[in-house]
N, C-alpha and C. Protein backbone atom coordinates (compact mmCIF):
# COMPACT_ATOMS: atom_id res chain seq x y z
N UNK A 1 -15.11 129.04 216.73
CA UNK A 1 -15.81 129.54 217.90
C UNK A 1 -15.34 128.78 219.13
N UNK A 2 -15.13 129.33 220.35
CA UNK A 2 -14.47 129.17 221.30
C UNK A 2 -15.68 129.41 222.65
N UNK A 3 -16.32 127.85 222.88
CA UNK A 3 -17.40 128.20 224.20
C UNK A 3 -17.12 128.21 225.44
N UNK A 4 -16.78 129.03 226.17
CA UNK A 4 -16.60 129.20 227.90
C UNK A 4 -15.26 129.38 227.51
N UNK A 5 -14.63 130.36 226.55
CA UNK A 5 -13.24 130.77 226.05
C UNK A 5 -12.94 131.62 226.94
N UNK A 6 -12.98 132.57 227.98
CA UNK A 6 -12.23 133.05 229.19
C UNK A 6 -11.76 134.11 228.35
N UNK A 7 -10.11 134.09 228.21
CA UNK A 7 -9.50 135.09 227.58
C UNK A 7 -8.92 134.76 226.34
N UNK A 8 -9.84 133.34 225.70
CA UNK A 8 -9.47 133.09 224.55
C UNK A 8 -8.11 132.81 224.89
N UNK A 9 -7.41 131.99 224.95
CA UNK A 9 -6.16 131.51 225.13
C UNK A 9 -6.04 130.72 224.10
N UNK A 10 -7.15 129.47 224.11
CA UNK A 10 -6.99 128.54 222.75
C UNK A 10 -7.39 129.02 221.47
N UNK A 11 -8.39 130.20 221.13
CA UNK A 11 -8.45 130.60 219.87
C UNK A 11 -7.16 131.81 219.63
N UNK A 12 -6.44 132.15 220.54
CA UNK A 12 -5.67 132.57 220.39
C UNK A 12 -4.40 131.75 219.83
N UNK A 13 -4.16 130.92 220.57
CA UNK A 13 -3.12 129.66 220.39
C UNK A 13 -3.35 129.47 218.40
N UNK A 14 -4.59 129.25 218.01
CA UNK A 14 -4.71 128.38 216.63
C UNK A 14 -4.68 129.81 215.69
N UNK A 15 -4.85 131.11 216.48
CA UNK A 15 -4.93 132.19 215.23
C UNK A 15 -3.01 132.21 215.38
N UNK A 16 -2.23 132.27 216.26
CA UNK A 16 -0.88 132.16 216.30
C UNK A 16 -0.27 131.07 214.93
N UNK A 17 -0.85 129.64 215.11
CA UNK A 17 -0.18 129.19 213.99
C UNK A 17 -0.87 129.09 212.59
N UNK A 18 -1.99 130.07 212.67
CA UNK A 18 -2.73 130.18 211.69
C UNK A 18 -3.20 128.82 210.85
N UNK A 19 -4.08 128.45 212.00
CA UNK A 19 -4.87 127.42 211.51
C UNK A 19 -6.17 127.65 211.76
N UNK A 20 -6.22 129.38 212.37
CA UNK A 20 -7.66 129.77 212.21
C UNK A 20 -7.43 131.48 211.73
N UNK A 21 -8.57 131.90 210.90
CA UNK A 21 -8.16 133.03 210.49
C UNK A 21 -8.72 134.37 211.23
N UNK A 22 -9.78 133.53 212.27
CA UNK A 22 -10.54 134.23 212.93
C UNK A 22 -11.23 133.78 214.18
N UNK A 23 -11.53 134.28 214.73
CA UNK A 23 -12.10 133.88 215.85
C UNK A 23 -12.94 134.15 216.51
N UNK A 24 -14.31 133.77 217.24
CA UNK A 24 -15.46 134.11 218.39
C UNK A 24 -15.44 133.45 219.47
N UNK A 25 -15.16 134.01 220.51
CA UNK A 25 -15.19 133.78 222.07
C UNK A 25 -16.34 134.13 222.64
N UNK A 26 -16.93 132.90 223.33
CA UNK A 26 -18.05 132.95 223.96
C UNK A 26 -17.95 132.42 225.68
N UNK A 27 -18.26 133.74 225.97
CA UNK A 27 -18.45 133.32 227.64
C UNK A 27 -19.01 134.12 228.39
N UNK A 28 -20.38 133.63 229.08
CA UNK A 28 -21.58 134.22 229.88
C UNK A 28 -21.20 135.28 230.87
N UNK A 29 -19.16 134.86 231.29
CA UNK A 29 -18.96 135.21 232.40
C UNK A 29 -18.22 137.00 232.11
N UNK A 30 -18.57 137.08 230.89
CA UNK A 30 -17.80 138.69 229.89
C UNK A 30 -18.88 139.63 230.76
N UNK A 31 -18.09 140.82 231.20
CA UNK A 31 -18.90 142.09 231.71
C UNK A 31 -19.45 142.56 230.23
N UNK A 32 -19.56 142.62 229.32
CA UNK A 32 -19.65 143.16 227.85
C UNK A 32 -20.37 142.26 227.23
N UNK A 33 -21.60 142.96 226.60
CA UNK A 33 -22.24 142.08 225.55
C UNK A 33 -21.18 141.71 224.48
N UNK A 34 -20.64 142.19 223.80
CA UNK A 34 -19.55 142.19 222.58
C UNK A 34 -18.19 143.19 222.94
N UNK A 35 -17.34 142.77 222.34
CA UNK A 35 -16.18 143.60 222.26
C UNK A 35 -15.14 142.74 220.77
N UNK A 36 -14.77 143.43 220.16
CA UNK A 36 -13.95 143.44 218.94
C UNK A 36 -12.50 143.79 219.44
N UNK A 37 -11.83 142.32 219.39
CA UNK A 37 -10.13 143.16 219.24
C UNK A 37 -9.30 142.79 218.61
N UNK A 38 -7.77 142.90 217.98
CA UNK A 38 -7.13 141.66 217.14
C UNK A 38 -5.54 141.61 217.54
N UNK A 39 -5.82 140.37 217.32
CA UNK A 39 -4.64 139.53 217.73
C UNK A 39 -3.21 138.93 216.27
N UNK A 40 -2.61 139.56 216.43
CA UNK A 40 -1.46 139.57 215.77
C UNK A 40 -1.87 139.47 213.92
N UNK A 41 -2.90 140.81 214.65
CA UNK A 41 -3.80 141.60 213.32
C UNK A 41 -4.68 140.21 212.76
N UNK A 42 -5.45 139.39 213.35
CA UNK A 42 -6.35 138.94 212.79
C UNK A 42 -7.77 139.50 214.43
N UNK A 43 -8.85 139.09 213.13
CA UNK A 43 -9.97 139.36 214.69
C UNK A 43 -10.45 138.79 215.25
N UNK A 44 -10.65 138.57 216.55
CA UNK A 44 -11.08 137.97 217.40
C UNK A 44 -12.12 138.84 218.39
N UNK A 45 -13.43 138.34 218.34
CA UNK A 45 -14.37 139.17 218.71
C UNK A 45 -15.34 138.35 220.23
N UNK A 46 -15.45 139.15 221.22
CA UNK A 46 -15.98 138.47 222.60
C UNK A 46 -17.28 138.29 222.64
N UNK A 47 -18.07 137.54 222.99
CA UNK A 47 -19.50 137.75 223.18
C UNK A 47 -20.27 136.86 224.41
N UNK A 48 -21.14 137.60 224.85
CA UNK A 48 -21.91 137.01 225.97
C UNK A 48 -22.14 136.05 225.20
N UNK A 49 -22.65 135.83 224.37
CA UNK A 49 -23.95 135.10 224.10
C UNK A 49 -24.07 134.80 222.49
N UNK A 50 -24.36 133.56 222.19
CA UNK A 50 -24.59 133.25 220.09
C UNK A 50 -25.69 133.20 220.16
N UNK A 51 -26.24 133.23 218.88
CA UNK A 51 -27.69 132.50 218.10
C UNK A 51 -27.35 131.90 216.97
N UNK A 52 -26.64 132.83 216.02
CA UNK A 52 -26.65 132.17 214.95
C UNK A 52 -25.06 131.64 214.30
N UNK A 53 -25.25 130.36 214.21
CA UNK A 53 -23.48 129.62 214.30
C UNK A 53 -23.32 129.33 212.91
N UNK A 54 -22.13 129.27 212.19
CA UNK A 54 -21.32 129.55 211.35
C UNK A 54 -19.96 129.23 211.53
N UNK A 55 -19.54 129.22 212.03
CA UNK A 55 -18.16 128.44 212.13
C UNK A 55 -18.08 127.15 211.89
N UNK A 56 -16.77 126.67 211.04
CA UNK A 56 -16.89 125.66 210.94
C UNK A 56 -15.69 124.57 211.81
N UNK A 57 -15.19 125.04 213.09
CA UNK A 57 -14.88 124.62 213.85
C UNK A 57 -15.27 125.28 215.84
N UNK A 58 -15.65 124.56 216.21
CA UNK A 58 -16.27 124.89 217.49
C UNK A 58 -15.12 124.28 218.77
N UNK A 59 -14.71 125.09 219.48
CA UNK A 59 -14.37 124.70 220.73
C UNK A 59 -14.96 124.54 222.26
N UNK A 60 -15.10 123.09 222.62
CA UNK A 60 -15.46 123.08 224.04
C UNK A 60 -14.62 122.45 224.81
N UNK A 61 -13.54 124.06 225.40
CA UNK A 61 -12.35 122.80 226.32
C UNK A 61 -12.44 123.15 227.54
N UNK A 62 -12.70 121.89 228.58
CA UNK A 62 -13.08 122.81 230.02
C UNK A 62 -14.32 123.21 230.15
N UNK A 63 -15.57 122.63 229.63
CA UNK A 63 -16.35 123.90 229.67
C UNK A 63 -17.53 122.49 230.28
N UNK A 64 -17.49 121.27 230.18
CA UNK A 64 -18.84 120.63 229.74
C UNK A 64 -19.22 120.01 231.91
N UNK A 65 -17.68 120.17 231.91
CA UNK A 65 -17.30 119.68 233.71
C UNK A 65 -18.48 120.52 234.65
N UNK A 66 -18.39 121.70 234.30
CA UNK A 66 -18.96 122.84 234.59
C UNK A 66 -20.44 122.24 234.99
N UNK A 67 -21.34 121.95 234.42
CA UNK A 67 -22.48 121.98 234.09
C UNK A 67 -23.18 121.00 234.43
N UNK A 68 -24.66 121.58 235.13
CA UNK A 68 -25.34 120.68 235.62
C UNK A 68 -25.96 119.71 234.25
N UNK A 69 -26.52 120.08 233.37
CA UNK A 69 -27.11 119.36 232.30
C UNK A 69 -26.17 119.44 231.47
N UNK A 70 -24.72 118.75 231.20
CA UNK A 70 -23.70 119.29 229.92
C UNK A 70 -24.39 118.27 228.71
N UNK A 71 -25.61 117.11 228.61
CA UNK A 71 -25.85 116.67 227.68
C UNK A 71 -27.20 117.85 226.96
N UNK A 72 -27.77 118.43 227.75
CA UNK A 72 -28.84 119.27 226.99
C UNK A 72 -27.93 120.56 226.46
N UNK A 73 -26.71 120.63 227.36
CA UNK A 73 -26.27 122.17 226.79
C UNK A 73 -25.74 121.98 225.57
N UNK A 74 -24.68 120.80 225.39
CA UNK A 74 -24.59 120.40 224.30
C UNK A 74 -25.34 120.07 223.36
N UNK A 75 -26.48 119.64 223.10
CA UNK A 75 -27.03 119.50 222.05
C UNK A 75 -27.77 120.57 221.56
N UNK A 76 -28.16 122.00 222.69
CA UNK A 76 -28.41 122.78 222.28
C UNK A 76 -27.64 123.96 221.17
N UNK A 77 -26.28 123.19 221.26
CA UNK A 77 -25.23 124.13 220.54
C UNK A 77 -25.13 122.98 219.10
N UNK A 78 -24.89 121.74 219.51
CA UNK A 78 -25.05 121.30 218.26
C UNK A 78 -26.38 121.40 217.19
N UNK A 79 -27.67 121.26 217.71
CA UNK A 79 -28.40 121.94 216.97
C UNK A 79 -28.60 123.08 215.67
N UNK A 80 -27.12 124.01 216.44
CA UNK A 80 -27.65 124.94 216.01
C UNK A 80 -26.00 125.27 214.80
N UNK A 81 -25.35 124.06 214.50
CA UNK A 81 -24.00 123.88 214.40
C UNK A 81 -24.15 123.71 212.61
N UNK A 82 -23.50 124.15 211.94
CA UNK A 82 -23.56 123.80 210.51
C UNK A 82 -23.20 122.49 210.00
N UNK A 83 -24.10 122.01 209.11
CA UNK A 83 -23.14 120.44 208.77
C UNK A 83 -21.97 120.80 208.55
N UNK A 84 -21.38 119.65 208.86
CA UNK A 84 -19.57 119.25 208.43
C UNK A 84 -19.05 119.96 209.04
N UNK A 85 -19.65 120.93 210.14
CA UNK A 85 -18.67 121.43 210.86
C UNK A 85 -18.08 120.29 212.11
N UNK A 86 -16.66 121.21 212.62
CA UNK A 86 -16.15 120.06 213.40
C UNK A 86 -16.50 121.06 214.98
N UNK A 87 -16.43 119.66 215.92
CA UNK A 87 -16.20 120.43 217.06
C UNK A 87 -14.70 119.34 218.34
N UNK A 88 -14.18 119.99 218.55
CA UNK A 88 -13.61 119.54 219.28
C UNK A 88 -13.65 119.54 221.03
N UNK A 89 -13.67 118.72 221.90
CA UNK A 89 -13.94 118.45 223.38
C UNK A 89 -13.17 118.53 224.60
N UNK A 90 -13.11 118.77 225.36
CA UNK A 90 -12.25 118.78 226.03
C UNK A 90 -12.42 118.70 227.55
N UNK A 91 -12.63 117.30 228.17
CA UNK A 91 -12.75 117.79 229.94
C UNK A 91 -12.02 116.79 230.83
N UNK A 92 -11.97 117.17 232.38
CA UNK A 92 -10.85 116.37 233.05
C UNK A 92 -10.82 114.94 232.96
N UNK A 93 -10.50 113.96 233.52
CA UNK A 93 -10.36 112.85 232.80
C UNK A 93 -10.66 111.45 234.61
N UNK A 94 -11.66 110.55 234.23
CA UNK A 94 -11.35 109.89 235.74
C UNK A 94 -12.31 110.31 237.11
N UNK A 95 -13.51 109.60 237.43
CA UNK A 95 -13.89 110.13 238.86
C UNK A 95 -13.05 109.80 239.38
N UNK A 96 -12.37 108.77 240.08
CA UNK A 96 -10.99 108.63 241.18
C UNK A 96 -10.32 109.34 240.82
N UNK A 97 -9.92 110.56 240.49
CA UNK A 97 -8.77 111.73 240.60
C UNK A 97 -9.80 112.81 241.20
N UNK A 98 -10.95 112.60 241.49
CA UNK A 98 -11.58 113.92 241.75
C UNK A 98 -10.77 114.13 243.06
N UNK A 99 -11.00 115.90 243.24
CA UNK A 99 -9.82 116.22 244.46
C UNK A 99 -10.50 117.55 244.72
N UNK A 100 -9.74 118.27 245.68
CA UNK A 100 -10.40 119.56 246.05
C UNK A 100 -9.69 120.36 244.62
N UNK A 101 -8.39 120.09 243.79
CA UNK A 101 -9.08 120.78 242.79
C UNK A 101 -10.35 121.09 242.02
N UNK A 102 -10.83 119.89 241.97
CA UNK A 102 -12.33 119.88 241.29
C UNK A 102 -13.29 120.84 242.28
N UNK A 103 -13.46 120.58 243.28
CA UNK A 103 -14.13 121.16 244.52
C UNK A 103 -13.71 122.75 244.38
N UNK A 104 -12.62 123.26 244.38
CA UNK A 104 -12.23 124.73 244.18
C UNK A 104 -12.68 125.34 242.91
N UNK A 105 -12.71 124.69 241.53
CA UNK A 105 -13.00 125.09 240.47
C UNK A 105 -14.58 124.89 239.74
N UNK A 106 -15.29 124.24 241.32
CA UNK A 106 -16.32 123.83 240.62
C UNK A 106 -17.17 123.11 239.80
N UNK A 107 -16.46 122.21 239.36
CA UNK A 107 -16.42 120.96 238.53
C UNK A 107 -18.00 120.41 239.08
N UNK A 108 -18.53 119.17 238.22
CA UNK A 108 -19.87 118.74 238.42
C UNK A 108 -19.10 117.26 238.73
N UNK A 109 -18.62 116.80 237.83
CA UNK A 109 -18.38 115.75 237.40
C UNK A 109 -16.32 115.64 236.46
N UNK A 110 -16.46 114.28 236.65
CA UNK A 110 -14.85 113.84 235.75
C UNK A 110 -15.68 113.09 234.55
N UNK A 111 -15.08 112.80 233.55
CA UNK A 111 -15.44 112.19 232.59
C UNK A 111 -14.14 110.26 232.19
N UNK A 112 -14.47 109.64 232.14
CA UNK A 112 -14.31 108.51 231.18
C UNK A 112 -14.18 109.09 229.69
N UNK A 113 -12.85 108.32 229.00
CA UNK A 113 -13.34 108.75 227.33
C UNK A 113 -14.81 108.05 227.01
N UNK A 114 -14.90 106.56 227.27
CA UNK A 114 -16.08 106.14 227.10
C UNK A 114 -17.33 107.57 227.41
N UNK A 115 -17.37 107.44 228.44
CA UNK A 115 -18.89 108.65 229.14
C UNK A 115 -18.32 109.45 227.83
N UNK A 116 -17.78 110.54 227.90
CA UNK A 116 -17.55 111.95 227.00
C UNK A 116 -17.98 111.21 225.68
N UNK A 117 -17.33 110.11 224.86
CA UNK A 117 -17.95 109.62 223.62
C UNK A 117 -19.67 109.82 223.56
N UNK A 118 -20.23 108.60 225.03
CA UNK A 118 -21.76 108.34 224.80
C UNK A 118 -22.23 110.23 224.44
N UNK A 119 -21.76 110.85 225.72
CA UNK A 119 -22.28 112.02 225.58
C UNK A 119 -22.34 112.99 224.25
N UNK A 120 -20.99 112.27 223.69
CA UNK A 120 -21.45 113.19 221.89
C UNK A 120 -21.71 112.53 220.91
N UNK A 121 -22.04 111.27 221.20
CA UNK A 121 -22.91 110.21 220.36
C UNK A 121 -24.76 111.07 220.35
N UNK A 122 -25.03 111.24 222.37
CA UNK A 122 -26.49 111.14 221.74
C UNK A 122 -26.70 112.84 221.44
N UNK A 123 -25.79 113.22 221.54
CA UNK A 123 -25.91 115.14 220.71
C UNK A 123 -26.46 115.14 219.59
N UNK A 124 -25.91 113.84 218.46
CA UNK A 124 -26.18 113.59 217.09
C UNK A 124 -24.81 113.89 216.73
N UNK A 125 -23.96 113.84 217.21
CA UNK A 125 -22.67 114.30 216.36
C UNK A 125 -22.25 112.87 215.86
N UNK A 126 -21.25 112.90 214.92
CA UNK A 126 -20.52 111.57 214.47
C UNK A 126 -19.00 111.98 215.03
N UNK A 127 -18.65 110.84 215.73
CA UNK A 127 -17.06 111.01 216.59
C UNK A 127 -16.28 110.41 215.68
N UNK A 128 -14.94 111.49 215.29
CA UNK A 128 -13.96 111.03 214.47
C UNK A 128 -12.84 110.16 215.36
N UNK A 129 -12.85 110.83 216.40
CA UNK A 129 -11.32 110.07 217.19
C UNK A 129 -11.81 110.43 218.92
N UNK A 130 -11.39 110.08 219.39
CA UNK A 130 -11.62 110.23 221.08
C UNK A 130 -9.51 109.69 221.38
N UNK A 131 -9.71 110.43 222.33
CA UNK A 131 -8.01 109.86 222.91
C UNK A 131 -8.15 111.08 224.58
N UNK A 132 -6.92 109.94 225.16
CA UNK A 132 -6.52 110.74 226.42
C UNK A 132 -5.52 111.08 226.51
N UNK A 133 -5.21 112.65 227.10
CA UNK A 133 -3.97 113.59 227.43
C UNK A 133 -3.38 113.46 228.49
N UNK A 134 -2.26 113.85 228.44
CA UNK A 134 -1.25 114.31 229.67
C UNK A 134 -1.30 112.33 230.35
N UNK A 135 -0.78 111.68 229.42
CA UNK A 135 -0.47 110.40 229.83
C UNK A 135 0.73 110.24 230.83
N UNK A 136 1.72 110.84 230.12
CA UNK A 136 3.21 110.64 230.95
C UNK A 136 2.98 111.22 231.84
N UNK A 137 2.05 111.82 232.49
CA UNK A 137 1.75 112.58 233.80
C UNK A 137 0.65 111.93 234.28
N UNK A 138 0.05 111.30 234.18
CA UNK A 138 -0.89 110.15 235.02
C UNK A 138 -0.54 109.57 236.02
N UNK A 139 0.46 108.67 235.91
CA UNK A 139 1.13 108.13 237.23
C UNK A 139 0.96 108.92 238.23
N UNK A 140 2.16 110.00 238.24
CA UNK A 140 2.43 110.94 239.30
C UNK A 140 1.04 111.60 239.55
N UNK A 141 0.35 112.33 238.68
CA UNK A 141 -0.88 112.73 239.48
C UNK A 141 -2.05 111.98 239.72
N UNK A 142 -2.14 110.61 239.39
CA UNK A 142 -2.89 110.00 240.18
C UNK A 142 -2.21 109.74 241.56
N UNK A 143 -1.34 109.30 241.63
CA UNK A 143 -0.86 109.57 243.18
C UNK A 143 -1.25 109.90 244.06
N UNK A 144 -0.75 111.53 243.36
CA UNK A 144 -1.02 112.84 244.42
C UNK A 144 -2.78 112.81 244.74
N UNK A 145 -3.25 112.96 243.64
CA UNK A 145 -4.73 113.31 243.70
C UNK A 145 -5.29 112.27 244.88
N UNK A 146 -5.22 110.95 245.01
CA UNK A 146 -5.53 110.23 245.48
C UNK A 146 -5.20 110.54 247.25
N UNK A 147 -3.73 110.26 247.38
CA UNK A 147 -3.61 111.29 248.48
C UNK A 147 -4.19 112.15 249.33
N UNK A 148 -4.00 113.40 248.33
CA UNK A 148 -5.31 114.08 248.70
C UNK A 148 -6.43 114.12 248.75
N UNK A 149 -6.89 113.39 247.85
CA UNK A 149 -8.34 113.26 248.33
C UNK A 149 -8.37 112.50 249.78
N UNK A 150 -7.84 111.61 249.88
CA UNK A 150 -7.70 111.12 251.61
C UNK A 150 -7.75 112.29 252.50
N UNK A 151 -6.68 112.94 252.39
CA UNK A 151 -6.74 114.09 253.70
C UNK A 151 -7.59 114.86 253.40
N UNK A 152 -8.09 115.58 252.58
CA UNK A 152 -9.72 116.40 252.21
C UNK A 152 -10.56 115.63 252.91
N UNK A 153 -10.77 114.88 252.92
CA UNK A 153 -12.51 113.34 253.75
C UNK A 153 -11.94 113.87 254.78
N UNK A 154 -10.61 113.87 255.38
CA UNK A 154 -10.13 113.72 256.94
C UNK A 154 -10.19 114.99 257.64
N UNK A 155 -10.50 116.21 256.50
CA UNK A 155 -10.50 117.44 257.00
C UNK A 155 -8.60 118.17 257.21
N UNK A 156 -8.01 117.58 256.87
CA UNK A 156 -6.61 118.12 256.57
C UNK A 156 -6.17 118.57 255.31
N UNK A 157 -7.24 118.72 254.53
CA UNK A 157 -6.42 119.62 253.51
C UNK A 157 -7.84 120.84 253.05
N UNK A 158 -7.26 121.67 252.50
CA UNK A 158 -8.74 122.96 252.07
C UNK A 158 -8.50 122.62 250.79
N UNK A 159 -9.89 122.28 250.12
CA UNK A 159 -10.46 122.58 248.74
C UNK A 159 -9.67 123.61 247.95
N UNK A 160 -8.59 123.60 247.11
CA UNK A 160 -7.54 124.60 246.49
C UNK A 160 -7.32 124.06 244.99
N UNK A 161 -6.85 125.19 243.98
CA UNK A 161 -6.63 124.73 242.71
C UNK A 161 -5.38 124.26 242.99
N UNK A 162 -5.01 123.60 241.97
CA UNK A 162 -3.54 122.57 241.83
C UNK A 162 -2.51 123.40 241.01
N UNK A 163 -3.15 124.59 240.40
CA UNK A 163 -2.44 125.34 239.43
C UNK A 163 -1.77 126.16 240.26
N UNK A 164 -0.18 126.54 239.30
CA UNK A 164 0.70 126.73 239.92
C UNK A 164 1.79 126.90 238.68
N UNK A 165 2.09 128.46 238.77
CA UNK A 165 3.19 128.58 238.18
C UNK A 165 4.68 128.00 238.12
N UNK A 166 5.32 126.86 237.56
CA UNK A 166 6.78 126.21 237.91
C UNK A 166 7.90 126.98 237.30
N UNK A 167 8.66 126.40 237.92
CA UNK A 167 9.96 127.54 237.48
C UNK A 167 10.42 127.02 235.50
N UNK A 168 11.05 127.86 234.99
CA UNK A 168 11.06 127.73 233.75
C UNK A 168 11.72 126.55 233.75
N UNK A 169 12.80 126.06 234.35
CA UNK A 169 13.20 124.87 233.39
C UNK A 169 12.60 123.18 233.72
N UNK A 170 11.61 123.24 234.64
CA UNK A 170 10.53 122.69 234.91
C UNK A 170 9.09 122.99 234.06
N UNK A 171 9.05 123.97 233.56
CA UNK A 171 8.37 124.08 232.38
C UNK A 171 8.47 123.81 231.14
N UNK A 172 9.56 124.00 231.17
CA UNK A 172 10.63 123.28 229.73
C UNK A 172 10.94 121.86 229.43
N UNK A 173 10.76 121.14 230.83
CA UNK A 173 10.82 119.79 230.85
C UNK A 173 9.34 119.68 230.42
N UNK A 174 8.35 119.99 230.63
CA UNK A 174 7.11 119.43 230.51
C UNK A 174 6.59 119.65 229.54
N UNK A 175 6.50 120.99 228.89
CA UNK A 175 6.89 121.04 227.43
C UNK A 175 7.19 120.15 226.70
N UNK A 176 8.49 119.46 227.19
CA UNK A 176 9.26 118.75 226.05
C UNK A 176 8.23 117.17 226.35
N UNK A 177 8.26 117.31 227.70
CA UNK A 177 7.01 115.64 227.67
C UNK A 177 6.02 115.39 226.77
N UNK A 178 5.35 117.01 226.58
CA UNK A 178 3.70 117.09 226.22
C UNK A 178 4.30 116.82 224.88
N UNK A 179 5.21 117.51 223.85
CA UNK A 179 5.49 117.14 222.16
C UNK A 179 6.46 115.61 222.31
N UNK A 180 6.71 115.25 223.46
CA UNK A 180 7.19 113.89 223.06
C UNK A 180 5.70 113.12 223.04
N UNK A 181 4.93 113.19 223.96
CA UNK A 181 3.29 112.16 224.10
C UNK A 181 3.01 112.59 222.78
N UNK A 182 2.71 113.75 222.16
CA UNK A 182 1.70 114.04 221.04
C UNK A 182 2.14 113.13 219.90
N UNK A 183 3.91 113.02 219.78
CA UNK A 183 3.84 112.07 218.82
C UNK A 183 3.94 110.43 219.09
N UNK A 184 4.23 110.65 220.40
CA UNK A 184 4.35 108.85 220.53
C UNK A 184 3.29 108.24 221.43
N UNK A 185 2.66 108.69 221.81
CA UNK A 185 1.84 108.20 222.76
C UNK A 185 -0.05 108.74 222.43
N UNK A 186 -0.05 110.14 221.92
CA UNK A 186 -1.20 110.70 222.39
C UNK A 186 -2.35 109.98 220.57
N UNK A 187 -1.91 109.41 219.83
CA UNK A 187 -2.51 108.99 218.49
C UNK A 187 -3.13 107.39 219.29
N UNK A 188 -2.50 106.95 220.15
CA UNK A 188 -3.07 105.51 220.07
C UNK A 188 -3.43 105.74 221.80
N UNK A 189 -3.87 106.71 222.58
CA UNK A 189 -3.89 106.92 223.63
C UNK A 189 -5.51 106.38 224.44
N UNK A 190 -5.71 105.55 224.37
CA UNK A 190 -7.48 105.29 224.86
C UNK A 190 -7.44 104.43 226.13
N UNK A 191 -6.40 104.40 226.97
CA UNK A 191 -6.42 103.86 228.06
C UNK A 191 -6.02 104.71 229.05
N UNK A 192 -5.23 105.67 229.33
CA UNK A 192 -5.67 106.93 230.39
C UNK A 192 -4.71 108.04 230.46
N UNK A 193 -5.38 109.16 230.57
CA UNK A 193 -4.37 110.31 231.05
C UNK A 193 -5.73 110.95 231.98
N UNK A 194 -5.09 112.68 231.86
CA UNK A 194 -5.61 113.79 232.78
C UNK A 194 -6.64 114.14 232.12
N UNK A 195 -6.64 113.82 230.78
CA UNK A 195 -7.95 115.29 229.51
C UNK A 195 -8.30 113.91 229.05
N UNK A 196 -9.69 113.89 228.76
CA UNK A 196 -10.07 113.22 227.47
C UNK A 196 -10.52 114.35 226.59
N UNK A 197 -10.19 113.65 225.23
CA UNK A 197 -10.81 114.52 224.37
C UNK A 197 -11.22 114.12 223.13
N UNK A 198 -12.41 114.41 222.27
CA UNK A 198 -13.36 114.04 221.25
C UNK A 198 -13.55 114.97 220.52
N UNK A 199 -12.60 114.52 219.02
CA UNK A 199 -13.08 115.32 217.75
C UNK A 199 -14.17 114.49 217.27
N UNK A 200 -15.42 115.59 216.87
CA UNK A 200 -16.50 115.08 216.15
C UNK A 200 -17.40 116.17 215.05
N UNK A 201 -17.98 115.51 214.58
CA UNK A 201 -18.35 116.48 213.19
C UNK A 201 -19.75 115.95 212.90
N UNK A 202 -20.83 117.21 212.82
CA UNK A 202 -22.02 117.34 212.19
C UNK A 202 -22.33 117.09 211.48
N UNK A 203 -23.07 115.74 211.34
CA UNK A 203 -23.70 115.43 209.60
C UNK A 203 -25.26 115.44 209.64
């Protein structure tokens, strides 16, 4: 299950290497109570809205930034979560990087791995691993972010997302960064990138 899944991109991603056989996308923001469709013939089904959970892996990536109460929303989903299921976490990383990206997208808050841990400590979940993403890209976008956040206070820059299509072989480089970090960097990673993120599991 996939919460504040958009167009399902990431349950899409894990039914691709078939490490999921199926999938539920949940997001408030669907014109459609439900819709059923499938993806390289497995199903993947949309929904406003759950009650009753069953999956035994849960996704929250992007979703907890959002939210004025993300410790009650969360525990309202873990509640309702099967033992031994897993859930995995996912949100931006750092108050000093906040920027008018955050400001354009709405964001509440940045997270610390520390903070994101406490926060799925008092859910009741048990945390298997916590680590931070997009390391080899920290430097450079703390930089920038910082930067900008200067000229935003000064009134020289407008509140804008940072996203931005790059040309392919600038995509290809970064690509190749993100599977070089995953194996050398992103296993022992607890001192900083862009994402923190927390696998944890229901007992």
């Amino acid at each position: 299950m996939d919460v504040g899944a958009g167009s399902g991109v990431f349950s899409k991603l894990l039914l691709d290497k078939h490490i999921a056989a199926s999938a539920r996308c949940v997001d408030t923001a669907y014109k459609f109570d439900e819709k059923l469709e499938t993806h390289n013939g497995k199903h993947i089904r949309f929904v406003k809205a759950v009650r009753d959970i069953d999956e035994s892996l849960i996704l929250m990536i992007d979703i907890l930034e959002h939210l004025e109460d993300d410790g009650g929303f969360l525990k309202e989903y873990v509640d309702r979560f099967p033992v031994g299921s897993h859930i995995l976490i996912g949100v931006p990383a750092f108050s000093f990087l906040w920027s008018g990206h955050d400001v354009f997208l709405s964001h509440k808050r940045r997270y610390t791995l520390t903070e994101l841990e406490a926060l799925v400590n008092s859910s009741g979940l048990r945390i298997l691993r916590g680590r931070y993403f997009f390391g080899f890209l920290f430097p450079i976008v703390a930089l920038i972010r910082l930067r900008n956040r200067i000229l935003l206070k000064k009134g020289k820059l407008i509140a804008k997302s940072d996203l931005s299509k790059p040309n392919r072989y600038i995509n290809s480089l970064l690509i190749a960064f993100h599977v070089l970090e995953l194996k050398i960097l992103f296993p022992i990673n607890r001192l900083a990138g862009l994402t923190a993120f927390c696998l944890a599991q229901k007992i």
